[in-house]
Protein backbone atom coordinates (compact mmCIF):
# COMPACT_ATOMS: atom_id res chain seq x y z
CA UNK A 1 13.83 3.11 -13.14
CA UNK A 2 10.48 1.78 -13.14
CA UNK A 3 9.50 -0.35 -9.83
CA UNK A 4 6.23 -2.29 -9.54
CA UNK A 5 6.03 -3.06 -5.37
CA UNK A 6 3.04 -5.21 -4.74
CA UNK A 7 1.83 -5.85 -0.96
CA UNK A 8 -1.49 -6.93 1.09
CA UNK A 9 -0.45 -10.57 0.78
CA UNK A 10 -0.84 -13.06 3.91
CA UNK A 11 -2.45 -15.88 4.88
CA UNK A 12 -6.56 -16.48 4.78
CA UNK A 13 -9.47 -18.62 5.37
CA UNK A 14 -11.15 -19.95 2.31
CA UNK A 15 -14.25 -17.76 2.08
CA UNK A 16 -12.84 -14.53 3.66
CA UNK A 17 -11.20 -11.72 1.41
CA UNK A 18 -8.35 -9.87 0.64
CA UNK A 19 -6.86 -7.04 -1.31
CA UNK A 20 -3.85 -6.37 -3.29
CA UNK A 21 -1.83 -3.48 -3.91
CA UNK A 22 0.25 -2.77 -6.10
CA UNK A 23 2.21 0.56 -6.97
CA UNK A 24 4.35 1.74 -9.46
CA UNK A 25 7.40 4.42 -9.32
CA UNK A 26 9.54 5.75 -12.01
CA UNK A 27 6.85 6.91 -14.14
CA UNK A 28 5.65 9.60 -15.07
CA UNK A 29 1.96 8.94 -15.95
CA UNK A 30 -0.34 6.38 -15.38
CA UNK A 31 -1.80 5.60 -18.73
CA UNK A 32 -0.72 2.12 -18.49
CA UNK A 33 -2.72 -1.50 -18.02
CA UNK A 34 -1.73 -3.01 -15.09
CA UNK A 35 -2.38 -6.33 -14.73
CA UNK A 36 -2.36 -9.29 -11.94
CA UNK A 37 -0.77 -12.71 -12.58
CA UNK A 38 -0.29 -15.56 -10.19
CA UNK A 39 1.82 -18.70 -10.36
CA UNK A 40 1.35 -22.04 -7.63
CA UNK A 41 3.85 -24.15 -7.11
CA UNK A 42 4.07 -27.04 -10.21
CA UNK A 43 1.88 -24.58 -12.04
CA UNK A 44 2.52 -21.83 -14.94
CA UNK A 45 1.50 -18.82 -14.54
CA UNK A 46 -1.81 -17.54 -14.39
CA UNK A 47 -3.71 -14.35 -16.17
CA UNK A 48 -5.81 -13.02 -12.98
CA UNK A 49 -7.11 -9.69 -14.13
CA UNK A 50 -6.14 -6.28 -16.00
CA UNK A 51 -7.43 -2.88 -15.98
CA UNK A 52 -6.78 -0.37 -18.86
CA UNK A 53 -4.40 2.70 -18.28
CA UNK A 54 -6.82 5.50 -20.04
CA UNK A 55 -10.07 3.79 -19.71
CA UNK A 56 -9.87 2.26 -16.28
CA UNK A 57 -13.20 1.31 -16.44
CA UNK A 58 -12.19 -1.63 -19.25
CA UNK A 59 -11.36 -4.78 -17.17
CA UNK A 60 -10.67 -8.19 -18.10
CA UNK A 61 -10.73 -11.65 -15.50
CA UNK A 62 -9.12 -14.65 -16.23
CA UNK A 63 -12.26 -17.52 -16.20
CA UNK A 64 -11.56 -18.61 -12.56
CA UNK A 65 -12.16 -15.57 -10.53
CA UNK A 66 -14.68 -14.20 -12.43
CA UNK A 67 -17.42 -12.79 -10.23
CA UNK A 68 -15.08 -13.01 -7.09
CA UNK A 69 -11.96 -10.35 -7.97
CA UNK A 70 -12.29 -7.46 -8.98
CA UNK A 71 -9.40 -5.03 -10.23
CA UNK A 72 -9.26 -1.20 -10.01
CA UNK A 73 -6.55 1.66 -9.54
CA UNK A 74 -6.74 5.06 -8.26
CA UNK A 75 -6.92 7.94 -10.02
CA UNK A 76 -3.33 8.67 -10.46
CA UNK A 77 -3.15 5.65 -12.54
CA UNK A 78 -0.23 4.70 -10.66
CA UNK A 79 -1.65 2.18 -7.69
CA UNK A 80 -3.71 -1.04 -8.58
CA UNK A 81 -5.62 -3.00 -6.18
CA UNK A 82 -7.29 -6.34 -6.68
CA UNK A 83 -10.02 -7.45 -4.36
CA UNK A 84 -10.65 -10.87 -3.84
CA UNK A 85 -13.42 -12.50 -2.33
CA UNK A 86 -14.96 -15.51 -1.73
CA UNK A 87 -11.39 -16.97 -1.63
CA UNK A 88 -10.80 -20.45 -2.46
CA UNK A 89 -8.46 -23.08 -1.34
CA UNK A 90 -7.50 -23.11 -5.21
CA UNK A 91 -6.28 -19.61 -5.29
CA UNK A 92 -3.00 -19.90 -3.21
CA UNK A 93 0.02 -18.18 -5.47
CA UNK A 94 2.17 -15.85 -5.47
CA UNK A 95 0.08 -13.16 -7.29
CA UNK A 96 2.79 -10.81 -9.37
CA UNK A 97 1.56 -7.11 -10.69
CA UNK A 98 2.87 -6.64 -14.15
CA UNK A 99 2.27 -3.12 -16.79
CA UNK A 100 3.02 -3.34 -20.16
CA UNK A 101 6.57 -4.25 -19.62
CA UNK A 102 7.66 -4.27 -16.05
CA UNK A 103 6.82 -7.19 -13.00
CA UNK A 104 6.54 -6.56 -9.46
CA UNK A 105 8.50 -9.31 -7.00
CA UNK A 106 5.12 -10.81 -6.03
CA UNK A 107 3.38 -11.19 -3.07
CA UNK A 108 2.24 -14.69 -1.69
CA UNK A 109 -1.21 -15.38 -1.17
CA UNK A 110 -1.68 -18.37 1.41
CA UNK A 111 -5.11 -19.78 1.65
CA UNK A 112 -6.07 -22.46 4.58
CA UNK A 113 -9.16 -23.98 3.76
């Protein structure tokens, strides 16, 4: 069974950074996109970023963290990480990792301005 385990969450200070990780089990290649959502509370959920499986140099950012994330994964495929910077009282969620058909559980992302 396929299991996408994110972690790195925790509390921040707007400005400082953080990163993400994400991994996934049960597969046996990592030729998938992986992606980052996030949801706040009272909001819907949230496109954050997404890196391709074969051509992991082919990112796309939703509009509001463009220029402060950035998404990558190791060269197994099989591990995604999203670095944030510049972090923003605005960007408290729970970010979930997500492939083409699986979610992780999420990870909450606390930011204290």
């Amino acid at each position: 069974q396929v299991q996408l385990v994110e972690s790195g969450g925790g509390s921040v200070q707007a400005g400082s950074s953080l990163t993400l990780t994400c991994t996934a089990s049960g597969r046996t290649a990592g030729s998938y996109t992986m992606a980052w959502d996030r949801q706040a509370p009272g909001k819907e959920r949230e496109f954050v970023a997404a890196v391709q499986g074969r051509r992991r140099n082919v990112t796309d950012y939703g509009d509001s963290v463009k220029g402060r994330f950035t998404i990558s994964r190791d060269n197994t495929g099989m591990t995604a990480y999203l670095q944030m910077n510049s972090l923003k009282p605005d960007d408290p969620a729970i970010y979930y990792c997500r492939d083409t058909t699986y979610w992780g559980q999420g990870t909450q992302v606390p930011v204290s301005s």
